[in-house]
PDB file of N, CA and C in Angstrom:
ATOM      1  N   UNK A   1      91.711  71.378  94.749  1.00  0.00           N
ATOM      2  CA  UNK A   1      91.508  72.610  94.016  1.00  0.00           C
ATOM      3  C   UNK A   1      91.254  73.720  95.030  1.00  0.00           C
ATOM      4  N   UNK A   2      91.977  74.821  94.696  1.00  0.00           N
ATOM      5  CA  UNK A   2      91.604  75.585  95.750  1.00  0.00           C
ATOM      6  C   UNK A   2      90.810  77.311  95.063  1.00  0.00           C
ATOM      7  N   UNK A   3      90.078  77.925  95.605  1.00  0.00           N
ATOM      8  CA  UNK A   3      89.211  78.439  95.199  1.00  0.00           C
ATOM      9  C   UNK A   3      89.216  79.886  96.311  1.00  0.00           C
ATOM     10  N   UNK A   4      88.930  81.022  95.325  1.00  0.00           N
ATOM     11  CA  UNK A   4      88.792  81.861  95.794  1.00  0.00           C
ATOM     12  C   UNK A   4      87.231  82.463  95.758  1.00  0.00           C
ATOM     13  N   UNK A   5      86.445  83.067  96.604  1.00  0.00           N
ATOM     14  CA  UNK A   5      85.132  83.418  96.692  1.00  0.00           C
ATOM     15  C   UNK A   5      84.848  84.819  97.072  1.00  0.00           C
ATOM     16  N   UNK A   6      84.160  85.699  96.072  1.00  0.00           N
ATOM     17  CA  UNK A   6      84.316  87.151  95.828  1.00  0.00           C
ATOM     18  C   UNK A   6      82.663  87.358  96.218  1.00  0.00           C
ATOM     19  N   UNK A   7      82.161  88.193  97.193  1.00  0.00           N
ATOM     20  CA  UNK A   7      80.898  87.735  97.449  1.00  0.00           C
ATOM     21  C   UNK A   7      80.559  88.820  99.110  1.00  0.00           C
ATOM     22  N   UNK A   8      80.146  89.870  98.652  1.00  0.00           N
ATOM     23  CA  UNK A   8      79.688  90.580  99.685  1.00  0.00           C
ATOM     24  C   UNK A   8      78.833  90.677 100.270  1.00  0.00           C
ATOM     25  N   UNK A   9      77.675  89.787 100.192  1.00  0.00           N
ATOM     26  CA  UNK A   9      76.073  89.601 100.717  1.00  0.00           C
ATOM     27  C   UNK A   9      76.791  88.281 102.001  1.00  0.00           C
ATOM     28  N   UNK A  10      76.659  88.382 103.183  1.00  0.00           N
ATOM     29  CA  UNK A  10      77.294  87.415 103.814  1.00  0.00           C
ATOM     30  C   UNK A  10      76.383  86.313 104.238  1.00  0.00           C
ATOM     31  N   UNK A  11      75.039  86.952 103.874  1.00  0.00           N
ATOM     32  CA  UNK A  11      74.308  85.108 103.676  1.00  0.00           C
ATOM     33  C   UNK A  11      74.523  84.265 102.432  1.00  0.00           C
ATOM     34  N   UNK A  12      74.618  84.924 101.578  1.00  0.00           N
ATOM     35  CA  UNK A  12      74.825  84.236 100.412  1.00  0.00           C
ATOM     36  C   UNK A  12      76.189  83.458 100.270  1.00  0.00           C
ATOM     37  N   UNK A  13      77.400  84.081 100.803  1.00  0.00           N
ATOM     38  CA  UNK A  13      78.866  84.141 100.767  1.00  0.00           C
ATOM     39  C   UNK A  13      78.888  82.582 102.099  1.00  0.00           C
ATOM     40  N   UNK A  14      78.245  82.403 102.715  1.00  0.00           N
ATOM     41  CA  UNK A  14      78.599  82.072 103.998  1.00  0.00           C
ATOM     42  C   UNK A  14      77.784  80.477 103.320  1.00  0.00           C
ATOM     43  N   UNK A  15      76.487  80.819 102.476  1.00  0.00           N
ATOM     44  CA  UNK A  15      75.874  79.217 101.863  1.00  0.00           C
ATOM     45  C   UNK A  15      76.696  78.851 100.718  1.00  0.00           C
ATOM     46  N   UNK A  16      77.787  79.860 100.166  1.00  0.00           N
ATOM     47  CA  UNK A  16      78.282  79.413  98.864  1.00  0.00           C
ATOM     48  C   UNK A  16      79.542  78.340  99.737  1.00  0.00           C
ATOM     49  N   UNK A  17      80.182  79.213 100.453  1.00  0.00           N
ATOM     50  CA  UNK A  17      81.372  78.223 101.482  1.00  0.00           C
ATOM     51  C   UNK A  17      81.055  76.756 101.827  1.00  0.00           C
ATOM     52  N   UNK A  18      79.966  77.067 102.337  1.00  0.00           N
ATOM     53  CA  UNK A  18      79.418  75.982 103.105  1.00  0.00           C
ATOM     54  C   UNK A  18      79.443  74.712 102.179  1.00  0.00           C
ATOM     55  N   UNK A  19      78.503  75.134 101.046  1.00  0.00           N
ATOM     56  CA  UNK A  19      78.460  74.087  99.798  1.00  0.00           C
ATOM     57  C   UNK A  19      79.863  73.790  99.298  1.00  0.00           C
ATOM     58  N   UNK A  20      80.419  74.860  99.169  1.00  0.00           N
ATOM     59  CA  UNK A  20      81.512  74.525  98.055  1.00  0.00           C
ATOM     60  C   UNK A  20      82.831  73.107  99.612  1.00  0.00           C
ATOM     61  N   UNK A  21      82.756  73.915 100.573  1.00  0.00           N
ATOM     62  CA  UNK A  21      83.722  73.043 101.452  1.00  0.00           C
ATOM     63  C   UNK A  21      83.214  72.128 101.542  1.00  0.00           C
ATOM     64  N   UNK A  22      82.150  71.969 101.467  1.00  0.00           N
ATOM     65  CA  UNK A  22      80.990  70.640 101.665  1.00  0.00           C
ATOM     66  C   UNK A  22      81.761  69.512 100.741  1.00  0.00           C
ATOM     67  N   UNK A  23      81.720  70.237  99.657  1.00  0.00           N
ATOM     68  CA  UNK A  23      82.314  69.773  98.392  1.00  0.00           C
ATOM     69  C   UNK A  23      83.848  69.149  98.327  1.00  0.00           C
ATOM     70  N   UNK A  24      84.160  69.511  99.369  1.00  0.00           N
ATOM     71  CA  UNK A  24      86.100  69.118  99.929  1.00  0.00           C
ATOM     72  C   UNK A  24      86.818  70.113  98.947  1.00  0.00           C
ATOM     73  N   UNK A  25      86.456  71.193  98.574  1.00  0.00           N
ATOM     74  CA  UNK A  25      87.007  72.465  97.958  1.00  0.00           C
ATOM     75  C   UNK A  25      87.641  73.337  99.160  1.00  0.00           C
ATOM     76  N   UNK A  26      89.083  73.788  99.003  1.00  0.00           N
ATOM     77  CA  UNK A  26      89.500  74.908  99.818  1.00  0.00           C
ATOM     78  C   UNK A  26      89.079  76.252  99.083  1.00  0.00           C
ATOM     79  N   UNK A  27      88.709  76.598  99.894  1.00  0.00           N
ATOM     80  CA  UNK A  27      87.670  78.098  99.833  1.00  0.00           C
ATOM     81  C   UNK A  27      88.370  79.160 100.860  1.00  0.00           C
ATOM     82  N   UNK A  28      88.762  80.104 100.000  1.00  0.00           N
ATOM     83  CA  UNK A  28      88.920  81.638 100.722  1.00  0.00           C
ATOM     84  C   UNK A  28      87.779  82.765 100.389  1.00  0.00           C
ATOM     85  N   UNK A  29      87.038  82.988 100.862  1.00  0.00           N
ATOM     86  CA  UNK A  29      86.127  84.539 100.787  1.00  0.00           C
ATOM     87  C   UNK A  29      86.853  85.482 101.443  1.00  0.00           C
ATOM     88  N   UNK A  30      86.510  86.408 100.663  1.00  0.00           N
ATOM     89  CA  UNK A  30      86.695  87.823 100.752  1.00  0.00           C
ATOM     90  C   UNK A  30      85.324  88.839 100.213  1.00  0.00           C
ATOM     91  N   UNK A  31      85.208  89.909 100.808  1.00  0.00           N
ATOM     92  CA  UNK A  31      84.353  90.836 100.209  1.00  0.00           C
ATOM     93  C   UNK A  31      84.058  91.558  99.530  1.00  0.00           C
ATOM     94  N   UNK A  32      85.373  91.902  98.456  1.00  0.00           N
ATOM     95  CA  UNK A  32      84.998  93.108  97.470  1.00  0.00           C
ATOM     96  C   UNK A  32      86.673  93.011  96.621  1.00  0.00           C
ATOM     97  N   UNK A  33      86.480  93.515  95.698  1.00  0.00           N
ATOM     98  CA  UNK A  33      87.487  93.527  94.479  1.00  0.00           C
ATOM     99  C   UNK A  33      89.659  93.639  95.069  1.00  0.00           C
ATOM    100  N   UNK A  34      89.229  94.992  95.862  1.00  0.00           N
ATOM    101  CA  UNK A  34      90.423  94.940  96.728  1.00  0.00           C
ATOM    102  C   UNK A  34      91.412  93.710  97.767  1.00  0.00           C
ATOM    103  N   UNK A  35      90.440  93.342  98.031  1.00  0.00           N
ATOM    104  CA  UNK A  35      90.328  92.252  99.212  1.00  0.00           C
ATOM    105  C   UNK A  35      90.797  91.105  97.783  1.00  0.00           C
ATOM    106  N   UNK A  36      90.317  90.838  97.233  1.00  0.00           N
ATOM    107  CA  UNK A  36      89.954  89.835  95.836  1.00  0.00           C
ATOM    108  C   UNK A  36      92.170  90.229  95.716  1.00  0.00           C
ATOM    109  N   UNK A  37      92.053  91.122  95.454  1.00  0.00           N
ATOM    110  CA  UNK A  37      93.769  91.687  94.732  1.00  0.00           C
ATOM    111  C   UNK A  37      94.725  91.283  95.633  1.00  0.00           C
ATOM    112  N   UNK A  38      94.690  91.540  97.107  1.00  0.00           N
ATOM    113  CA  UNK A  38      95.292  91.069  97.808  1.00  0.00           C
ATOM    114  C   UNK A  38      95.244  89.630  98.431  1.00  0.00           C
ATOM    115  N   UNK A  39      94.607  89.020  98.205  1.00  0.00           N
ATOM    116  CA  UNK A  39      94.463  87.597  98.075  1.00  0.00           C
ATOM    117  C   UNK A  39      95.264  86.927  96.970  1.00  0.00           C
ATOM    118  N   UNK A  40      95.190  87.124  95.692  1.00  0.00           N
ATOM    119  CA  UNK A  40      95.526  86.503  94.738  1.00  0.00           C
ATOM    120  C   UNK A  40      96.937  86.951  94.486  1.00  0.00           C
ATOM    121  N   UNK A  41      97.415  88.307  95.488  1.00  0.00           N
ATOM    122  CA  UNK A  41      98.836  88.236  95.967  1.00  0.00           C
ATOM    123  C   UNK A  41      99.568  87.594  96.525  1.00  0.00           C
ATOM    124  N   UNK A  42      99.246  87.024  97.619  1.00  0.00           N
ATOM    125  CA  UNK A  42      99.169  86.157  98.906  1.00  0.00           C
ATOM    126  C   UNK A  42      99.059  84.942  98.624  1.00  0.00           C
ATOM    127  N   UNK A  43      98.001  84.328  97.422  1.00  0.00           N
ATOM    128  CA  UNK A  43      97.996  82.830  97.005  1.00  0.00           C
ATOM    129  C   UNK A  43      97.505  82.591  95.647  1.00  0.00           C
ATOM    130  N   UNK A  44      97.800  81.341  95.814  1.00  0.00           N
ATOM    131  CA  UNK A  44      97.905  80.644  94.304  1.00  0.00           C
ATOM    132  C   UNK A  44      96.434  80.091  94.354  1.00  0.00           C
ATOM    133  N   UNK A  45      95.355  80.282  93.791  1.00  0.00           N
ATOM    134  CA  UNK A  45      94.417  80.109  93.434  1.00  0.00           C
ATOM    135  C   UNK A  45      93.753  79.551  91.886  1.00  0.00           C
ATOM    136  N   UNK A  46      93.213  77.903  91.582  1.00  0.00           N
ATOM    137  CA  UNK A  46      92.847  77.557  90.935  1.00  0.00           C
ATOM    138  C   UNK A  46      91.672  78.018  89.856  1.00  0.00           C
ATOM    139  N   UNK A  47      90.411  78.388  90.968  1.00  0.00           N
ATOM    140  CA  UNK A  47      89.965  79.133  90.381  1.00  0.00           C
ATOM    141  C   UNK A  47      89.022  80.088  91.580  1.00  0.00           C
ATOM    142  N   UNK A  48      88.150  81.630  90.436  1.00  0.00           N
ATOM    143  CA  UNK A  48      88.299  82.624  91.154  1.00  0.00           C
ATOM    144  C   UNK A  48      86.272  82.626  91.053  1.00  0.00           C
ATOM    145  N   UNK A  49      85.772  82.821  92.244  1.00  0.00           N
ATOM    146  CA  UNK A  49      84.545  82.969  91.624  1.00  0.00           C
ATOM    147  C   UNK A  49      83.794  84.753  91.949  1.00  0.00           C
ATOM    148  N   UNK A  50      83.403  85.081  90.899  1.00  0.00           N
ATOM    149  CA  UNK A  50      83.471  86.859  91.487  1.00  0.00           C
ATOM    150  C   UNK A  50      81.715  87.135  91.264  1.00  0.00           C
ATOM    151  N   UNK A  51      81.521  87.405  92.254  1.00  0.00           N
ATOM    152  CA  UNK A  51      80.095  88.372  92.338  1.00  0.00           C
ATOM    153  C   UNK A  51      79.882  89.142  91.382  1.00  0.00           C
ATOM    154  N   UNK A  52      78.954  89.224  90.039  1.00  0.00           N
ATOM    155  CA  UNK A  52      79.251  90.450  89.306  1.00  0.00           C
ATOM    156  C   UNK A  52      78.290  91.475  89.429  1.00  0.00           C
ATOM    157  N   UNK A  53      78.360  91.456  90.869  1.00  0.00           N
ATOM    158  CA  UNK A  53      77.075  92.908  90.907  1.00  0.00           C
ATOM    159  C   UNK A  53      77.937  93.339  92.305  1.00  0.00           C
ATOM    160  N   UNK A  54      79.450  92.732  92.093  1.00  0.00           N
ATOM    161  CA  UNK A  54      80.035  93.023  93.609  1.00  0.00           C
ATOM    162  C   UNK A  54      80.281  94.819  93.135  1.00  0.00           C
ATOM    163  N   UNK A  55      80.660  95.301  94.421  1.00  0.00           N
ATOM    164  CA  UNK A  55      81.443  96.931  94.810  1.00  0.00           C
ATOM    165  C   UNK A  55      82.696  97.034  94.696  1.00  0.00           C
ATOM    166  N   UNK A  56      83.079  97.382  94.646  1.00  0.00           N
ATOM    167  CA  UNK A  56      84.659  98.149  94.543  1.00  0.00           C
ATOM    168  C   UNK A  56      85.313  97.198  93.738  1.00  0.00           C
ATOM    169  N   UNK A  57      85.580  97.837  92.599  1.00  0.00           N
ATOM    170  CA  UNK A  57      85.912  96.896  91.182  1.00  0.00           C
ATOM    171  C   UNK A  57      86.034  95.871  90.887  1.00  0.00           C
ATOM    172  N   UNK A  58      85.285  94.975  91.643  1.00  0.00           N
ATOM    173  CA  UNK A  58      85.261  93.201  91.288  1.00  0.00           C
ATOM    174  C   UNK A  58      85.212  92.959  89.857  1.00  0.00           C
ATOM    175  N   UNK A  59      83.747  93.704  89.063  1.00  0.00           N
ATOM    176  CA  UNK A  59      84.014  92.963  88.245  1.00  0.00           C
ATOM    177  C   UNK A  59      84.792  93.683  86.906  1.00  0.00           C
ATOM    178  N   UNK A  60      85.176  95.038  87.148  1.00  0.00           N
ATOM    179  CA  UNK A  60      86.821  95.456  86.321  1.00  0.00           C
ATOM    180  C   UNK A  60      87.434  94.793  86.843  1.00  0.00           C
ATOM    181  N   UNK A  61      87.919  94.266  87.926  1.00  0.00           N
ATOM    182  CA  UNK A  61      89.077  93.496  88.087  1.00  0.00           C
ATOM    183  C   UNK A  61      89.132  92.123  87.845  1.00  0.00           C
ATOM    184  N   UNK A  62      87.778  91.385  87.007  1.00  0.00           N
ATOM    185  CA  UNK A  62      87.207  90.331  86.703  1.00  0.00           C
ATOM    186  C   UNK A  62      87.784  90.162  85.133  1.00  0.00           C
ATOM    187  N   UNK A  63      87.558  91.292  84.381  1.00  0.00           N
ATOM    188  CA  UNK A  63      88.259  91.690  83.189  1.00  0.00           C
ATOM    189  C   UNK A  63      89.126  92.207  82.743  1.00  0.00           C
ATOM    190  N   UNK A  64      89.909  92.659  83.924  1.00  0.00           N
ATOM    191  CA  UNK A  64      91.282  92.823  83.725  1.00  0.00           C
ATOM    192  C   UNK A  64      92.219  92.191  84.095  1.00  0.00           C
ATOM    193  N   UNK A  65      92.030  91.483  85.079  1.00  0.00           N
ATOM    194  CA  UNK A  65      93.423  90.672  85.803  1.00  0.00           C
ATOM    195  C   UNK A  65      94.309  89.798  84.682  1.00  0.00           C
ATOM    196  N   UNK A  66      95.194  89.918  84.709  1.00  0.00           N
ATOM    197  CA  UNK A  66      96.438  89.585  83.587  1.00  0.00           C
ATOM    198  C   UNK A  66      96.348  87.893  84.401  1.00  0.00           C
ATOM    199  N   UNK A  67      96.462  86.940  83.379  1.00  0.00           N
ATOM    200  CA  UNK A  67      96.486  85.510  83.594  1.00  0.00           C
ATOM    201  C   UNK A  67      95.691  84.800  84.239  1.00  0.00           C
ATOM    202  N   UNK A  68      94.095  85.540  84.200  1.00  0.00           N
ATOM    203  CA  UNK A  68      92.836  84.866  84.357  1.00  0.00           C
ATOM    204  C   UNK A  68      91.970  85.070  83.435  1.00  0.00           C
ATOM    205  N   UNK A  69      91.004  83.748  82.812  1.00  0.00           N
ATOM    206  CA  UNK A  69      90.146  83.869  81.960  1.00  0.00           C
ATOM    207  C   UNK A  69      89.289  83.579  82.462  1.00  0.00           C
ATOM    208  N   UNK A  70      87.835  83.778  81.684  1.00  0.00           N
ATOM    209  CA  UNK A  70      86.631  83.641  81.739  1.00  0.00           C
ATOM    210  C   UNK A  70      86.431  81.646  81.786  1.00  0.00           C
ATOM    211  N   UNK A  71      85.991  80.505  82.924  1.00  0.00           N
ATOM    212  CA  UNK A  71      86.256  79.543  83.129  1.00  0.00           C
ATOM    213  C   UNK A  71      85.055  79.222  81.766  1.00  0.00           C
ATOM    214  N   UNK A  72      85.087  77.541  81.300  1.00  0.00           N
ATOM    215  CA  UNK A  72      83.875  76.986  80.197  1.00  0.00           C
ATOM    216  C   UNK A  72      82.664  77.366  80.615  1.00  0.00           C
ATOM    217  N   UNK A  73      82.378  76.919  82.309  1.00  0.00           N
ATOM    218  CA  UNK A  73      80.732  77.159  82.070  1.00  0.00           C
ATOM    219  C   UNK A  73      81.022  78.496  83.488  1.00  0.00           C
ATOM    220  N   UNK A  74      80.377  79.876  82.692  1.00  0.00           N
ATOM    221  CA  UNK A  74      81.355  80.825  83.579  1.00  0.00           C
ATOM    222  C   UNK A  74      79.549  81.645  84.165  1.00  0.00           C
ATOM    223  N   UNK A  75      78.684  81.320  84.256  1.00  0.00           N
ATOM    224  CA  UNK A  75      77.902  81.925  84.901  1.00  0.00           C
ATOM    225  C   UNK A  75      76.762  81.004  85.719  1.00  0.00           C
ATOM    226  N   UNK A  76      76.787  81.279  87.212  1.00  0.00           N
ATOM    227  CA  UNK A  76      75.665  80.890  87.769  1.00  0.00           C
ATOM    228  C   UNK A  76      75.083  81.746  88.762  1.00  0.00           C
ATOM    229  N   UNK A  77      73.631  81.335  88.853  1.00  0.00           N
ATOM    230  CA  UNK A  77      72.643  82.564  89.214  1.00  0.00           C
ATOM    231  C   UNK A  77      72.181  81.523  90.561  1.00  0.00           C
ATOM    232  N   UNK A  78      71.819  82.520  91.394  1.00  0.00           N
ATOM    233  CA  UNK A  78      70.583  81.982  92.452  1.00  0.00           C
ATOM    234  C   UNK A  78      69.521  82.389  92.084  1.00  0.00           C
ATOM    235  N   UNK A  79      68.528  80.782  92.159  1.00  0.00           N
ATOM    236  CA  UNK A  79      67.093  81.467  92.177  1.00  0.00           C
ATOM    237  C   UNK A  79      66.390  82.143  93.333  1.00  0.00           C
ATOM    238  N   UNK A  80      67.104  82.082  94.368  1.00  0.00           N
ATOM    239  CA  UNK A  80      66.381  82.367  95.476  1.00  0.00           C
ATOM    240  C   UNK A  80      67.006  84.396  95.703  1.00  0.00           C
ATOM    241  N   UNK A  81      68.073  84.193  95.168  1.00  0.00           N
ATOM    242  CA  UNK A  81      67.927  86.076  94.845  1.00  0.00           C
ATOM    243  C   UNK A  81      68.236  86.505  93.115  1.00  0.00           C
ATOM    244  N   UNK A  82      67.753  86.701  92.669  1.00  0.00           N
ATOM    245  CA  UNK A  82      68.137  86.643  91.147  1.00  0.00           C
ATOM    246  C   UNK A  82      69.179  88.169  90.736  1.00  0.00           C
ATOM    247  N   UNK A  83      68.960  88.721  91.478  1.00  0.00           N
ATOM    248  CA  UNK A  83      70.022  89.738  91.558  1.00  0.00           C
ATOM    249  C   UNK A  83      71.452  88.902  91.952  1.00  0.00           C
ATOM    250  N   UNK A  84      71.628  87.720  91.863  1.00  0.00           N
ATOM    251  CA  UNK A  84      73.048  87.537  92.229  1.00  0.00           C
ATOM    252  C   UNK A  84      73.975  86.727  91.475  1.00  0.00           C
ATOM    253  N   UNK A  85      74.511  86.725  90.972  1.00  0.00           N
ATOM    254  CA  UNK A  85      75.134  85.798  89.377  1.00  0.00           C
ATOM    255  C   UNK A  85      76.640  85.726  89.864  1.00  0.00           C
ATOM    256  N   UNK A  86      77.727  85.222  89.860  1.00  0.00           N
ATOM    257  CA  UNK A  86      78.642  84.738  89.509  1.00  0.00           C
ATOM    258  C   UNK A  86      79.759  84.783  87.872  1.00  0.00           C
ATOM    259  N   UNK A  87      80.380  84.756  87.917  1.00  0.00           N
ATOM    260  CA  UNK A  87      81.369  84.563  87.089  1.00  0.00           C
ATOM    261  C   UNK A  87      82.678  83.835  87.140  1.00  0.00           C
ATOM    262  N   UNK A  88      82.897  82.546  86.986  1.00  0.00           N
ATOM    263  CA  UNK A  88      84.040  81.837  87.398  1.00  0.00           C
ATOM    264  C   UNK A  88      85.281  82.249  86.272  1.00  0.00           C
ATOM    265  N   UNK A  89      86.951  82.278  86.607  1.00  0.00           N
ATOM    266  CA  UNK A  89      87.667  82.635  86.002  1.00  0.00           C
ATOM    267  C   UNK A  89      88.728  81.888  86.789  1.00  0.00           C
ATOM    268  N   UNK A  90      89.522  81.266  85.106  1.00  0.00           N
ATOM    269  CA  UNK A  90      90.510  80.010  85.829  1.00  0.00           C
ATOM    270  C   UNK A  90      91.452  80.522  84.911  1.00  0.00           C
ATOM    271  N   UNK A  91      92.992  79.757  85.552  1.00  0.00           N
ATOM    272  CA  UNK A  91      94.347  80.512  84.862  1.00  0.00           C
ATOM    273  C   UNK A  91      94.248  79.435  83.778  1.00  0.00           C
TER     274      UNK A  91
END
């Protein structure tokens, strides 16, 4: 499965990788909504996980992107910053 990671705090972005490759998941990060667009130009991505407190239209482009939905279990939070939540979205 390969996975895209939307995530501009680069400690947070850098422990989500870590775990998720940990996990034998291919993982691309990027930093912000733009970056997010040109990626999902470039590749075929299973699923998308987006920061929703990211900058530059992550999460309009979370609700708009044509042939991605909101994944079953589509929100997770850190307790260790609670300002930081997630939103997973699969084709």
């Amino acid at each position: 499965m390969r996975l895209l990671l939307v995530e501009d705090d680069t400690m947070i972005g850098e422990a989500v990788l870590d775990a998720l490759r940990g996990a034998h998941y291919a993982v691309d990060w990027v930093r912000d909504g733009k970056l997010a667009d040109a990626a999902l130009r470039s590749e075929d991505y299973d699923l998308v996980l987006v920061d929703l407190g990211r900058p530059r239209r992550a999460t309009r482009w979370a609700s708009a992107s044509p042939g991605w939905m909101p994944a079953p279990m589509t929100m997770w939070t850190n307790p260790m910053t609670p300002t930081s939540c997630w939103r997973a979205y699969a084709r």
